[in-house]
PDB file of N, CA and C in Angstrom:
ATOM      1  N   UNK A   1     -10.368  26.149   5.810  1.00  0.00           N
ATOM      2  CA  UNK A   1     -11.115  25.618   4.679  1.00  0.00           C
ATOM      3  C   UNK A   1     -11.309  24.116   4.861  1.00  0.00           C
ATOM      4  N   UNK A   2     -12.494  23.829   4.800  1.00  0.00           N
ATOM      5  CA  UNK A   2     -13.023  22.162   4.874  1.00  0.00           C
ATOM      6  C   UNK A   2     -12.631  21.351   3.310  1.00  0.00           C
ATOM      7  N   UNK A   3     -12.264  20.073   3.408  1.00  0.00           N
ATOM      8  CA  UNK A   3     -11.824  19.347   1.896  1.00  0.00           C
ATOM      9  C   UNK A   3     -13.235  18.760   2.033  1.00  0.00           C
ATOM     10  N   UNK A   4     -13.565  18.675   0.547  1.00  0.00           N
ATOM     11  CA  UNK A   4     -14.648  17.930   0.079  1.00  0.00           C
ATOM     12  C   UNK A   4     -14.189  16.831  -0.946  1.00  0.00           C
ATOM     13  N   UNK A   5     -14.128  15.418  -0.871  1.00  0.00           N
ATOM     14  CA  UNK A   5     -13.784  14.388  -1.324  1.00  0.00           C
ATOM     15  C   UNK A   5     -14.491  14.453  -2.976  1.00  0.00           C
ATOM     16  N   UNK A   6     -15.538  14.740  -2.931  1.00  0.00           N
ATOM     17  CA  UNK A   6     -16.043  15.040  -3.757  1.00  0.00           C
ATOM     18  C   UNK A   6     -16.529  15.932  -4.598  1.00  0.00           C
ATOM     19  N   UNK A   7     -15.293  16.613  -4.967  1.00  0.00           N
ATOM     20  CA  UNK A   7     -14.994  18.408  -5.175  1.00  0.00           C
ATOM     21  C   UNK A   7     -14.298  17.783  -6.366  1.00  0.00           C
ATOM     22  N   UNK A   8     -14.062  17.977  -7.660  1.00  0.00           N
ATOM     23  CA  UNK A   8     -13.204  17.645  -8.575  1.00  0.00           C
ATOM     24  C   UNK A   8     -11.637  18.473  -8.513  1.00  0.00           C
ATOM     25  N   UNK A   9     -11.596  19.273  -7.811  1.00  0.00           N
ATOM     26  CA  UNK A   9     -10.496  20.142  -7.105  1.00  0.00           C
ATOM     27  C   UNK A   9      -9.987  19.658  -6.616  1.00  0.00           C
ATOM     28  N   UNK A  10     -10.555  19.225  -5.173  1.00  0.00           N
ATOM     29  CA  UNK A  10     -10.196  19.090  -3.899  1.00  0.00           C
ATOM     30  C   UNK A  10      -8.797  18.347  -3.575  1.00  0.00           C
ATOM     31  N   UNK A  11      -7.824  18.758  -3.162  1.00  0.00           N
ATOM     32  CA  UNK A  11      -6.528  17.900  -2.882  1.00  0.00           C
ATOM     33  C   UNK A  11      -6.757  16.718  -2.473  1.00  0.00           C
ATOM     34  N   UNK A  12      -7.988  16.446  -1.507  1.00  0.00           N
ATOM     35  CA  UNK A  12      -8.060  15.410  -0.885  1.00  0.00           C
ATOM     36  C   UNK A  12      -7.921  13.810  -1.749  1.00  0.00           C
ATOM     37  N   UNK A  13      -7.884  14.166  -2.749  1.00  0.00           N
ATOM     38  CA  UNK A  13      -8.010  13.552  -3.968  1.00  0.00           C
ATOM     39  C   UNK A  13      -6.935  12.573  -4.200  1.00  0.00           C
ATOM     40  N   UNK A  14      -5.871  13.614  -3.607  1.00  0.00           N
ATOM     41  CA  UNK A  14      -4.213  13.381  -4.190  1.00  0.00           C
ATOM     42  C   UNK A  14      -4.135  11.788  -3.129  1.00  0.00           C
ATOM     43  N   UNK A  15      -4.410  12.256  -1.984  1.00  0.00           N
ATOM     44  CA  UNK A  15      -4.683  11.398  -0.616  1.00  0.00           C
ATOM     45  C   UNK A  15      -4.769   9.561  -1.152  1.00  0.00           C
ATOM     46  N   UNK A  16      -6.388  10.253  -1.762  1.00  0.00           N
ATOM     47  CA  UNK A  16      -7.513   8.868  -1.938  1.00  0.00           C
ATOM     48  C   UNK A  16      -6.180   7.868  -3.112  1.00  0.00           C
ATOM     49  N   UNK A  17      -5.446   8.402  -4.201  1.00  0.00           N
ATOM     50  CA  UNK A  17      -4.915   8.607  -5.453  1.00  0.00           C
ATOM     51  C   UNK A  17      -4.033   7.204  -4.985  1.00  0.00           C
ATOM     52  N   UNK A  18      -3.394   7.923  -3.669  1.00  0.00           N
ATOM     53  CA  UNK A  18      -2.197   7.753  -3.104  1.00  0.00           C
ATOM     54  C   UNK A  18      -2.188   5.799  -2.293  1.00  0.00           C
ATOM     55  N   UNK A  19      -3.458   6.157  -1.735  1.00  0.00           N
ATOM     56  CA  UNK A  19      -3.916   5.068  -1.005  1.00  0.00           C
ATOM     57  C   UNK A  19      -4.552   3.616  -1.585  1.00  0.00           C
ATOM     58  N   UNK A  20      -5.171   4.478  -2.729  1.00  0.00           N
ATOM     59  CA  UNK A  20      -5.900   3.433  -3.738  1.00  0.00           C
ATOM     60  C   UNK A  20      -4.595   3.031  -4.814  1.00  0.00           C
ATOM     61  N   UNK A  21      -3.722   3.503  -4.847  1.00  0.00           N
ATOM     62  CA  UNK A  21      -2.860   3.179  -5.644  1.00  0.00           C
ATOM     63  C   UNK A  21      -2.610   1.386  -5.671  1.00  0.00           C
ATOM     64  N   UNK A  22      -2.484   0.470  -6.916  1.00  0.00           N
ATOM     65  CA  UNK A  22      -2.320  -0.791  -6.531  1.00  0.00           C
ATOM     66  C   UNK A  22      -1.417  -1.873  -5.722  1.00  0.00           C
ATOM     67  N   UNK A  23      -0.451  -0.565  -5.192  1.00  0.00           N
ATOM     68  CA  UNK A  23       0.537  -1.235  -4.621  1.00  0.00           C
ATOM     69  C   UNK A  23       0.688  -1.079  -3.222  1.00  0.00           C
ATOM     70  N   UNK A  24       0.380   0.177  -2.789  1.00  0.00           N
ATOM     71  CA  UNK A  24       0.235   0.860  -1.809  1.00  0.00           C
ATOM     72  C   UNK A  24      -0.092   0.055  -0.533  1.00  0.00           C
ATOM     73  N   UNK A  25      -1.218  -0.448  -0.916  1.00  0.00           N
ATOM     74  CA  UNK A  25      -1.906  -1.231   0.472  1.00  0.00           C
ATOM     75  C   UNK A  25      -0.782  -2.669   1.007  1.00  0.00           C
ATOM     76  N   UNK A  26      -0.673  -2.778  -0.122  1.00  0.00           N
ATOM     77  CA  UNK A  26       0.196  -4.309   0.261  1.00  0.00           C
ATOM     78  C   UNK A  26       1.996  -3.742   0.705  1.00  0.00           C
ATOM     79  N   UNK A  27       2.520  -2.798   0.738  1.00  0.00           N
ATOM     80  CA  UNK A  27       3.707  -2.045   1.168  1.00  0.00           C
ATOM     81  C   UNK A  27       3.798  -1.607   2.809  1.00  0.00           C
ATOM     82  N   UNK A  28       2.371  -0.718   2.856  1.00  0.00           N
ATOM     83  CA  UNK A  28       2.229  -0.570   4.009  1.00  0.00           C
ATOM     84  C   UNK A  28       2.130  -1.492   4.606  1.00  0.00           C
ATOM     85  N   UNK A  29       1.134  -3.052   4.575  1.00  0.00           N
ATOM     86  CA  UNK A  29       1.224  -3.999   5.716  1.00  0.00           C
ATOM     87  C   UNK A  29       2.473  -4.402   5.577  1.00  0.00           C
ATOM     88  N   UNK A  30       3.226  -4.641   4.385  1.00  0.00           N
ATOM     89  CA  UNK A  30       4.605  -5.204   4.803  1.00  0.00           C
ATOM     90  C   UNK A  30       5.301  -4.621   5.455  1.00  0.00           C
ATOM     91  N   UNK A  31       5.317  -3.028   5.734  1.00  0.00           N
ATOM     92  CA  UNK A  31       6.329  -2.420   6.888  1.00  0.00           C
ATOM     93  C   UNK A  31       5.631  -2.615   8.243  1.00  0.00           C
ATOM     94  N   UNK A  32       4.880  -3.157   8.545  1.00  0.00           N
ATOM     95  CA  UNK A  32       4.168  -3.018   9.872  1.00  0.00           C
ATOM     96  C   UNK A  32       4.845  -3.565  10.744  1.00  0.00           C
ATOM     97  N   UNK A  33       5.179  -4.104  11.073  1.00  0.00           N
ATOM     98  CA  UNK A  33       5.853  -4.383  12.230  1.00  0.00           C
ATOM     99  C   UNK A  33       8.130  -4.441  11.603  1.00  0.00           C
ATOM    100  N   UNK A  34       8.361  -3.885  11.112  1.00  0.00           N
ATOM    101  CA  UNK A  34       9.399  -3.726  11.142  1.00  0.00           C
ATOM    102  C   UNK A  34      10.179  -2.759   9.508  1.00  0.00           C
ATOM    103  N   UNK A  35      10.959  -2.044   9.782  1.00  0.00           N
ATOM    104  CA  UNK A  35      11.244  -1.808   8.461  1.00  0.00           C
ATOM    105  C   UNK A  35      12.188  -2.580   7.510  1.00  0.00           C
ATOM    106  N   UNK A  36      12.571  -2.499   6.106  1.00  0.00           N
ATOM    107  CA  UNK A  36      12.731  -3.794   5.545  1.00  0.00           C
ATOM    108  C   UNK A  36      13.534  -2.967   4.389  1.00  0.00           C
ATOM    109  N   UNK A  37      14.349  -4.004   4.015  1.00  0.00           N
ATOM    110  CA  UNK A  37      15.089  -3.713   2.947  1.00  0.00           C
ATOM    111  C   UNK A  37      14.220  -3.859   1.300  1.00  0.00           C
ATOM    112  N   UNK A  38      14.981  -3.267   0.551  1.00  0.00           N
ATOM    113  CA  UNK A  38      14.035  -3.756  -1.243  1.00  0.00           C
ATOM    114  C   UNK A  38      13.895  -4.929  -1.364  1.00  0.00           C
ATOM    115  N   UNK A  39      14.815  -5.781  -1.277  1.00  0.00           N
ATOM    116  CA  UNK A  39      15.208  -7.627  -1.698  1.00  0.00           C
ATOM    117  C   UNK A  39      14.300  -8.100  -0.503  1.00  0.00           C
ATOM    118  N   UNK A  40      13.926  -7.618   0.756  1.00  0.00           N
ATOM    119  CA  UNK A  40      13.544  -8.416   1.391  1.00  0.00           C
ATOM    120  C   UNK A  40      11.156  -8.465   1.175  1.00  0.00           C
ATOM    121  N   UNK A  41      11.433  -6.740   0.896  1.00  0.00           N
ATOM    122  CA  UNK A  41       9.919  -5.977   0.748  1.00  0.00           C
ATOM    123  C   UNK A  41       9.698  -7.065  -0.826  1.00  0.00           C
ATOM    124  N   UNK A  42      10.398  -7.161  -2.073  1.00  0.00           N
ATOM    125  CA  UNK A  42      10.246  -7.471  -2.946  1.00  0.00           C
ATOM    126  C   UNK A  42       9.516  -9.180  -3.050  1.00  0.00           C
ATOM    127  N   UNK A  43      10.612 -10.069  -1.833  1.00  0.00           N
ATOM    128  CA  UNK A  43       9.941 -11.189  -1.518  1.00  0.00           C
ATOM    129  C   UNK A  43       8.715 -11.466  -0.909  1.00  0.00           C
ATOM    130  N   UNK A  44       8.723 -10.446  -0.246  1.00  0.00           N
ATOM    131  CA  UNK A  44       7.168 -10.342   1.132  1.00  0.00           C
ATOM    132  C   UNK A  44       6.211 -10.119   0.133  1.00  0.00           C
ATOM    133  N   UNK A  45       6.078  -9.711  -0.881  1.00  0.00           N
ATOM    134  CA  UNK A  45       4.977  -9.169  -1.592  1.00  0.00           C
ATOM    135  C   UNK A  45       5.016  -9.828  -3.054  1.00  0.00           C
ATOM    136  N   UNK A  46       4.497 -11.049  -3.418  1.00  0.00           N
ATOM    137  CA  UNK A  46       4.312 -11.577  -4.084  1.00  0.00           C
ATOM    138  C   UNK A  46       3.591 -11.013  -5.545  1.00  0.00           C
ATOM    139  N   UNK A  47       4.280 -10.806  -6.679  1.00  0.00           N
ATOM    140  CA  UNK A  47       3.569 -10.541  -8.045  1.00  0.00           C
ATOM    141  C   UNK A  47       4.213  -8.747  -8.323  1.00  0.00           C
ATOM    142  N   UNK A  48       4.903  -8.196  -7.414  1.00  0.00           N
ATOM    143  CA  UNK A  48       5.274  -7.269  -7.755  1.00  0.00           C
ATOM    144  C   UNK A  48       6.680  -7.314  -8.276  1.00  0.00           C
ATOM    145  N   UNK A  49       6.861  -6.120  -9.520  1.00  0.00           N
ATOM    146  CA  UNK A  49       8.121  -5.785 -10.102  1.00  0.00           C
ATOM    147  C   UNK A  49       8.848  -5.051  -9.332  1.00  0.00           C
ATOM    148  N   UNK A  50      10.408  -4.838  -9.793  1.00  0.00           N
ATOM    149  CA  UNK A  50      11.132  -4.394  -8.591  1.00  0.00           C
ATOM    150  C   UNK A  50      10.929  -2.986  -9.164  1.00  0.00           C
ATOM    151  N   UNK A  51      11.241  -2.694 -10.422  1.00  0.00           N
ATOM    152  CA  UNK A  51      10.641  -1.366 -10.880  1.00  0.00           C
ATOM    153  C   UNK A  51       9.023  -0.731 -10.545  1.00  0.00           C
ATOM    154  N   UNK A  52       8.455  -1.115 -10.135  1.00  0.00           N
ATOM    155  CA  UNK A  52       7.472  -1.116  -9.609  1.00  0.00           C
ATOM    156  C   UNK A  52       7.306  -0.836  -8.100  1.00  0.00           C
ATOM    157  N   UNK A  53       7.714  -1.523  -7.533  1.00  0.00           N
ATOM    158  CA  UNK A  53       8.227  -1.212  -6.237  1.00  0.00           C
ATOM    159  C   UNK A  53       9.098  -0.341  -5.744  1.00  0.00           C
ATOM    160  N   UNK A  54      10.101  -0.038  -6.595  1.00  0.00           N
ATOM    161  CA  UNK A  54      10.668   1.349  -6.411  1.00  0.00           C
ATOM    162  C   UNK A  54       9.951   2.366  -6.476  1.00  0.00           C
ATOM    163  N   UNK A  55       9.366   2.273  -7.872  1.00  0.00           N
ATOM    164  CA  UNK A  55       8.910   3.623  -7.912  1.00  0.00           C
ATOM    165  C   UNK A  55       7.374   3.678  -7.022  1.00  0.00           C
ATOM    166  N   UNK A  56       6.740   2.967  -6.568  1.00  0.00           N
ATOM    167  CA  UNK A  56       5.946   3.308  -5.302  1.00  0.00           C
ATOM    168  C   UNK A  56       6.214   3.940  -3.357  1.00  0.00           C
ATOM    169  N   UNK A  57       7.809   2.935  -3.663  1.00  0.00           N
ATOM    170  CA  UNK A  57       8.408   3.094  -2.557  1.00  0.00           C
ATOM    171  C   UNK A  57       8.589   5.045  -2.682  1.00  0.00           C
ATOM    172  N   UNK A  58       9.132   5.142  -3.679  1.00  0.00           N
ATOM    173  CA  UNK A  58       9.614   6.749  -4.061  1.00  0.00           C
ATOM    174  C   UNK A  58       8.561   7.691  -3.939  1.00  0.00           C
ATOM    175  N   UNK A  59       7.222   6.969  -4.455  1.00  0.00           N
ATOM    176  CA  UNK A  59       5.925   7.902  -4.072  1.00  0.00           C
ATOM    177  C   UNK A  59       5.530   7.764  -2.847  1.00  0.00           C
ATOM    178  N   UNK A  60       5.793   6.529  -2.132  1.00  0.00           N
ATOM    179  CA  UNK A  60       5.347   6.711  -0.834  1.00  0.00           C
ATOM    180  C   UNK A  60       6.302   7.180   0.196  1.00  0.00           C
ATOM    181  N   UNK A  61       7.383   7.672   0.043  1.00  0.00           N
ATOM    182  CA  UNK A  61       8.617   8.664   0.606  1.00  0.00           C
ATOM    183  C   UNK A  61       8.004  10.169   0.344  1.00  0.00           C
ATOM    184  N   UNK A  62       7.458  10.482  -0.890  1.00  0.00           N
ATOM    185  CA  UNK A  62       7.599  11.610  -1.242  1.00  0.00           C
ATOM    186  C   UNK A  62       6.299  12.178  -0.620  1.00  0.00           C
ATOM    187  N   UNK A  63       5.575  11.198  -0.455  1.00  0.00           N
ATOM    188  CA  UNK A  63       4.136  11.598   0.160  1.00  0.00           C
ATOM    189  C   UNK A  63       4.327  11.648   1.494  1.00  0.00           C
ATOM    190  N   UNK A  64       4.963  11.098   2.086  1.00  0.00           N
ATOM    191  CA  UNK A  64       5.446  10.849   3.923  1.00  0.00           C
ATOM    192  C   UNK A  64       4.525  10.096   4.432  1.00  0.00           C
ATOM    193  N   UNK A  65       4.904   8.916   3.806  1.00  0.00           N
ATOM    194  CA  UNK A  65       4.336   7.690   4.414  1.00  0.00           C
ATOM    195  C   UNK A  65       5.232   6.403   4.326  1.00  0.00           C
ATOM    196  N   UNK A  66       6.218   6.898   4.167  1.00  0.00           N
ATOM    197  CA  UNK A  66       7.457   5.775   4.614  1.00  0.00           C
ATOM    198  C   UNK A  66       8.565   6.790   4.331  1.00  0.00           C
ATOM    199  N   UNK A  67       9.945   6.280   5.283  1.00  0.00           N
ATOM    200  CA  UNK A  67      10.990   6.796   5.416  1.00  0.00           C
ATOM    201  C   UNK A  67      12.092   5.731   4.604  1.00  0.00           C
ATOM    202  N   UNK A  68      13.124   6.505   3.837  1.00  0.00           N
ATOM    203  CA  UNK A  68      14.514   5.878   3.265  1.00  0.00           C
ATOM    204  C   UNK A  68      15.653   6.313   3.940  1.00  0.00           C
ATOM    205  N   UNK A  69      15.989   4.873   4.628  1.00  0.00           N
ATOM    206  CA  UNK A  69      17.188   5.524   5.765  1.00  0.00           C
ATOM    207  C   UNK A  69      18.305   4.659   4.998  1.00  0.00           C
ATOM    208  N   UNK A  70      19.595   5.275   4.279  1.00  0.00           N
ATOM    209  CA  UNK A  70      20.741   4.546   3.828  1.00  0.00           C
ATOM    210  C   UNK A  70      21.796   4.256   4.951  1.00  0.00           C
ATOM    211  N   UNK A  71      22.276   3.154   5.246  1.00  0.00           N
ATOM    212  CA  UNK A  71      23.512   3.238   5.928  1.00  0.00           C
ATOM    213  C   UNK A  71      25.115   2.864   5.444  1.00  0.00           C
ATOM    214  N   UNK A  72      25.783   3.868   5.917  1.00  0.00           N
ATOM    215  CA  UNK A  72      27.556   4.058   5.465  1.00  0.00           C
ATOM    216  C   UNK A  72      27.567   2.768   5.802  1.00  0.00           C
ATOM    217  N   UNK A  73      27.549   1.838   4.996  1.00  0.00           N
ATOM    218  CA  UNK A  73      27.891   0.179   5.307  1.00  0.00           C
ATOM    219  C   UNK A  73      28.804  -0.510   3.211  1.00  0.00           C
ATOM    220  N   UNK A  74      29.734  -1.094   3.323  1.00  0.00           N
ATOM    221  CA  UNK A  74      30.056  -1.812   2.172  1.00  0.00           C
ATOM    222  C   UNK A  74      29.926  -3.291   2.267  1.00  0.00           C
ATOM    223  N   UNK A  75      28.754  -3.263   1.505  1.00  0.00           N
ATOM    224  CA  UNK A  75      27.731  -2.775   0.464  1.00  0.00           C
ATOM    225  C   UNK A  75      26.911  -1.795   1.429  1.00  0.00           C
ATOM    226  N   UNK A  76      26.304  -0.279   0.733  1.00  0.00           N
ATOM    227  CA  UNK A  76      25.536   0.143   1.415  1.00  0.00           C
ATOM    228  C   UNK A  76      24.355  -0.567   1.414  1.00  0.00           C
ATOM    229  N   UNK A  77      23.708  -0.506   3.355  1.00  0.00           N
ATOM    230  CA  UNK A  77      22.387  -0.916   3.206  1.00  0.00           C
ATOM    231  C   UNK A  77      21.383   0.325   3.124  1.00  0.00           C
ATOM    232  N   UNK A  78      20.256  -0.185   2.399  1.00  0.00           N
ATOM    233  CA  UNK A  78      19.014   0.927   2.611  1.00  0.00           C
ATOM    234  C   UNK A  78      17.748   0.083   2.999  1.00  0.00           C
ATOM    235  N   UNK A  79      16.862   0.682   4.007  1.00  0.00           N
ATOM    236  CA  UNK A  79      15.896   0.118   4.576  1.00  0.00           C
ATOM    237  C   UNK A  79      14.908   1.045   4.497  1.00  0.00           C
ATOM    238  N   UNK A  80      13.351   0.736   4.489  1.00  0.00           N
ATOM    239  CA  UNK A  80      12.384   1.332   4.525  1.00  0.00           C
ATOM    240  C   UNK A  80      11.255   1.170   5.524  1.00  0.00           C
ATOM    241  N   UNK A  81      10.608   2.172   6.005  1.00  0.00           N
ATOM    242  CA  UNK A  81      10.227   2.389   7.288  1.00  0.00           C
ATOM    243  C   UNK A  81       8.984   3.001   7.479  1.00  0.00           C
ATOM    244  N   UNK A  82       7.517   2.800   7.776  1.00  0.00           N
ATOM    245  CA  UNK A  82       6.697   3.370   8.187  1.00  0.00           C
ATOM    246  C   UNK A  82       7.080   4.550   8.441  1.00  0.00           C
ATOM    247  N   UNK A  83       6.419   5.675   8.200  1.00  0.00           N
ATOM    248  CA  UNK A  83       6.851   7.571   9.450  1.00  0.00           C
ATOM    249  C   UNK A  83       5.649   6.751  10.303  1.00  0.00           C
ATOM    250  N   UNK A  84       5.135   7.927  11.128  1.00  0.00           N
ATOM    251  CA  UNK A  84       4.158   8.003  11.932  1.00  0.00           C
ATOM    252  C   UNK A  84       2.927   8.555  11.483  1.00  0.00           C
ATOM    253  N   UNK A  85       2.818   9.072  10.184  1.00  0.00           N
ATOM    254  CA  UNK A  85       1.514   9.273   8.977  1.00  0.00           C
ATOM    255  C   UNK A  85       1.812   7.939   8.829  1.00  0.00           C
ATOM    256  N   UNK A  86       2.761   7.032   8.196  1.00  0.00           N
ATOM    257  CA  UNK A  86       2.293   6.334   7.488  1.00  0.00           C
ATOM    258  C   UNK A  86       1.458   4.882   8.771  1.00  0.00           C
ATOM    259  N   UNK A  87       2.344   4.899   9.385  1.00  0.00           N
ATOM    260  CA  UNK A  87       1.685   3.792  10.499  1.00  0.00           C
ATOM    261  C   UNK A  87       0.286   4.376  11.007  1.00  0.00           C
ATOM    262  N   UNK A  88      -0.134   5.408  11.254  1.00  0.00           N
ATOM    263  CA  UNK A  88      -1.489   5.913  10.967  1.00  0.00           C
ATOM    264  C   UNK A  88      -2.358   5.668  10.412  1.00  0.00           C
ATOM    265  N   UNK A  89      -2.025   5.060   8.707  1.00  0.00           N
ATOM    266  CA  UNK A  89      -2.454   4.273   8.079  1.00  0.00           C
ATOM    267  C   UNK A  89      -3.062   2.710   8.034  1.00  0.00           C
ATOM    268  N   UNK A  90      -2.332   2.097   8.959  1.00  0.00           N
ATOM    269  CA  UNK A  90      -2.764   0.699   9.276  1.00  0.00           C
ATOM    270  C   UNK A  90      -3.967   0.641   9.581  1.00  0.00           C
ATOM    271  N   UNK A  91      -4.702   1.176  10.509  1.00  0.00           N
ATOM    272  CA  UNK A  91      -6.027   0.995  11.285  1.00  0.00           C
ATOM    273  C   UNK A  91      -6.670   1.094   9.888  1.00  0.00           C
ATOM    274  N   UNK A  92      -7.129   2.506   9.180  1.00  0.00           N
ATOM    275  CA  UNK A  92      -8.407   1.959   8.222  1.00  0.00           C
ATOM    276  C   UNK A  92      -7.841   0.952   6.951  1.00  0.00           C
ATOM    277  N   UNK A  93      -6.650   0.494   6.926  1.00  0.00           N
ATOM    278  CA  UNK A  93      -6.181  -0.401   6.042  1.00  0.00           C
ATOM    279  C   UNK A  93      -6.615  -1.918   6.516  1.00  0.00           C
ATOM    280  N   UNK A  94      -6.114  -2.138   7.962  1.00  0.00           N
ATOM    281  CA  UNK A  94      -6.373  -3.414   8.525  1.00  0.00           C
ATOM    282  C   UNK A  94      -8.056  -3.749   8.506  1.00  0.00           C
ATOM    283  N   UNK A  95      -9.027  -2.406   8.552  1.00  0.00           N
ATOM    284  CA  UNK A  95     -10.470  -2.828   8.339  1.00  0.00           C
ATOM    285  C   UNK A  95     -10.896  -2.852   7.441  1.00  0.00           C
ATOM    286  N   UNK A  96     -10.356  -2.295   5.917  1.00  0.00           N
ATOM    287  CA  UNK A  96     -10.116  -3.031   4.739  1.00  0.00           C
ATOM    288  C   UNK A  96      -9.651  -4.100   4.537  1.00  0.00           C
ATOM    289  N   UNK A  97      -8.228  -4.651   4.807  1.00  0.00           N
ATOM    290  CA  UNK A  97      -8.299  -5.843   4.469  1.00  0.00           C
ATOM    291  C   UNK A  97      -9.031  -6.976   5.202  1.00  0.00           C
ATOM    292  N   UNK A  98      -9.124  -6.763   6.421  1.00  0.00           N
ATOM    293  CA  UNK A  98     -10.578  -8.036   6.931  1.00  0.00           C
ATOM    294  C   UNK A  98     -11.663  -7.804   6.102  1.00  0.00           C
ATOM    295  N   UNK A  99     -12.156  -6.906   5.942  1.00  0.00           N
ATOM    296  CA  UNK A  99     -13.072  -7.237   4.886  1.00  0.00           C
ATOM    297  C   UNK A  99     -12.719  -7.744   3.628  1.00  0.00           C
ATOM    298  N   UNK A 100     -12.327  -7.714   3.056  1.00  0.00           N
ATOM    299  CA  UNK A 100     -11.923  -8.461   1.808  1.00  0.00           C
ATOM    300  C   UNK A 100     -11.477  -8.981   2.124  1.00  0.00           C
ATOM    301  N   UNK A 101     -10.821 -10.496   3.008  1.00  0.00           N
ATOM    302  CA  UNK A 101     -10.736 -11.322   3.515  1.00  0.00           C
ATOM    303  C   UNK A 101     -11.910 -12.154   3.744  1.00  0.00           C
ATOM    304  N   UNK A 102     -12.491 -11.386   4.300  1.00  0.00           N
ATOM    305  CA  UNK A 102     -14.382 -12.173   4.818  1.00  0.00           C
ATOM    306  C   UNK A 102     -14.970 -12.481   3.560  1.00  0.00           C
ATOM    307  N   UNK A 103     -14.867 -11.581   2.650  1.00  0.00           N
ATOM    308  CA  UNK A 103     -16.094 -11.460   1.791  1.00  0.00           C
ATOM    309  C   UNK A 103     -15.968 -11.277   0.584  1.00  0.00           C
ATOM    310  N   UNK A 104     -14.617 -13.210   0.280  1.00  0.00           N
ATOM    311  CA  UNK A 104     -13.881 -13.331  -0.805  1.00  0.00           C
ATOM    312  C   UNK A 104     -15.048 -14.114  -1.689  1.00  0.00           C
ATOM    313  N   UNK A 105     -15.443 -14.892  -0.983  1.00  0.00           N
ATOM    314  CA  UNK A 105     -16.534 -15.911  -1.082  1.00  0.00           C
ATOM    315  C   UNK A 105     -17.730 -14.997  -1.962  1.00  0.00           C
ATOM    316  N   UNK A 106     -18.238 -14.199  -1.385  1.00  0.00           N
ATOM    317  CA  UNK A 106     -19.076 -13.088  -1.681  1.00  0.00           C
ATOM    318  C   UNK A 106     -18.981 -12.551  -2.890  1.00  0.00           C
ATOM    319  N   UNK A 107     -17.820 -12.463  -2.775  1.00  0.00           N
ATOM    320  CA  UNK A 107     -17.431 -11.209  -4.186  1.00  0.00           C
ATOM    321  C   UNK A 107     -17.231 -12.442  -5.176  1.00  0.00           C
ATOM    322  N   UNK A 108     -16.441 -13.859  -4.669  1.00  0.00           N
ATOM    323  CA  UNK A 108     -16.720 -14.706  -6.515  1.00  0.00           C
ATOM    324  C   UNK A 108     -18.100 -15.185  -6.551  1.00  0.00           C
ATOM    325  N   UNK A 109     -18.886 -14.960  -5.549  1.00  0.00           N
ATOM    326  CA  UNK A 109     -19.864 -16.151  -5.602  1.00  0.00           C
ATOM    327  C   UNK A 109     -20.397 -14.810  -7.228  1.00  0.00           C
ATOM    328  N   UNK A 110     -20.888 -13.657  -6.572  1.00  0.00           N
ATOM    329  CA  UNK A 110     -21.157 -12.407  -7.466  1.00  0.00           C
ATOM    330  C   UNK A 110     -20.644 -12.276  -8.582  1.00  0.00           C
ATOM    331  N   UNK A 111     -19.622 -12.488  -8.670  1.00  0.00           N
ATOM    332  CA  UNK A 111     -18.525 -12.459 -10.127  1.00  0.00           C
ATOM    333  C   UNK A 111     -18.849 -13.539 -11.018  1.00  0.00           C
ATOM    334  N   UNK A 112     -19.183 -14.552 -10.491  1.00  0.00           N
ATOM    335  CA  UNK A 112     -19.958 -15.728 -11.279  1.00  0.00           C
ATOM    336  C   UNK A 112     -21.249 -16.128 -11.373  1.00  0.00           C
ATOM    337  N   UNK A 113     -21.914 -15.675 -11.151  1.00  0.00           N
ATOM    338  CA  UNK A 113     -23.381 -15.015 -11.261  1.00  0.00           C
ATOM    339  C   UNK A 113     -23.612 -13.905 -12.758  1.00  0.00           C
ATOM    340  N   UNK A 114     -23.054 -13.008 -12.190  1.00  0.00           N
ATOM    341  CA  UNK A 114     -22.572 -11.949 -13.222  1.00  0.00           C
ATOM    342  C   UNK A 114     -22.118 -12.806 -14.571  1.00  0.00           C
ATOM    343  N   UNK A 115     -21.286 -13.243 -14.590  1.00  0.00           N
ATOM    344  CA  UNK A 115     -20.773 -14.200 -15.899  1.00  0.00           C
ATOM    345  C   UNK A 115     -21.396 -15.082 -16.437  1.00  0.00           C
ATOM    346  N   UNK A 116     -22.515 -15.754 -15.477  1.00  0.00           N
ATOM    347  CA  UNK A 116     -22.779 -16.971 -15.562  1.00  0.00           C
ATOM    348  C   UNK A 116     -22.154 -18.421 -15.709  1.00  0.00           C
ATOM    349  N   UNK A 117     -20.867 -18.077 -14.866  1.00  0.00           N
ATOM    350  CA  UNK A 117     -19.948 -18.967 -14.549  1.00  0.00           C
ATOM    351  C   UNK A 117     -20.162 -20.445 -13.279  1.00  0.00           C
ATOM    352  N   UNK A 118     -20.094 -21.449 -13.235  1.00  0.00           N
ATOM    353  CA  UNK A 118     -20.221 -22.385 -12.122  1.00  0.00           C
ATOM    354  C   UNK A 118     -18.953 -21.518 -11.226  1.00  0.00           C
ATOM    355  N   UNK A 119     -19.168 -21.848  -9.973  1.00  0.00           N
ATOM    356  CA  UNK A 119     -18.026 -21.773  -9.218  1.00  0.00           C
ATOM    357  C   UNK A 119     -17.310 -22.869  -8.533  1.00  0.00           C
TER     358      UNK A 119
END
């Protein structure tokens, strides 16, 4: 069976849900090159709650797009980790965020236009 994105059914949905979520994008680049503790993910990512961040971290475990590895350590440590779905993810993320990078300019010049705001 083929998914249609645009099926009001369609699971594929759950996917888009998952990805577009507001936290999502900025989690994944922070695991990219290494996995990371809460206190450390919490600093890397500026404006987020820690309740907030948990509970994304928890959706993005449950979805399998990051791993929770605890270690027998006092204090226990716990670290979080790209899977290999989730590092999969980087490529159409990284050509999202260059674009919205490029075409910040763009989007206020538009936003103040729209308003009739000076910029």
């Amino acid at each position: 069976m083929g998914y249609n994105i645009m099926s009001a059914t369609c699971p594929s949905r759950i996917v888009l849900r998952r990805i577009g979520a507001r936290w999502t994008v900025f989690i994944i680049n922070a695991l990219e090159h290494e996995p990371m503790r809460f206190t450390a993910l919490a600093d890397r990512i500026q404006g987020i709650t820690p309740k907030v961040l948990a509970e994304t971290l928890r959706s993005l475990e449950h979805d399998g797009l990051v791993s929770r590895t605890v270690y027998d350590e006092n204090p226990p440590r716990v670290e979080y980790a790209l899977t290999d779905l989730g590092r999969s993810l980087l490529v159409p993320l990284r050509a999202v965020r260059r674009w919205a990078e490029e075409h910040v300019p763009d989007v206020l010049t538009a936003r103040a236009a729209s308003t009739g705001e000076a910029q």
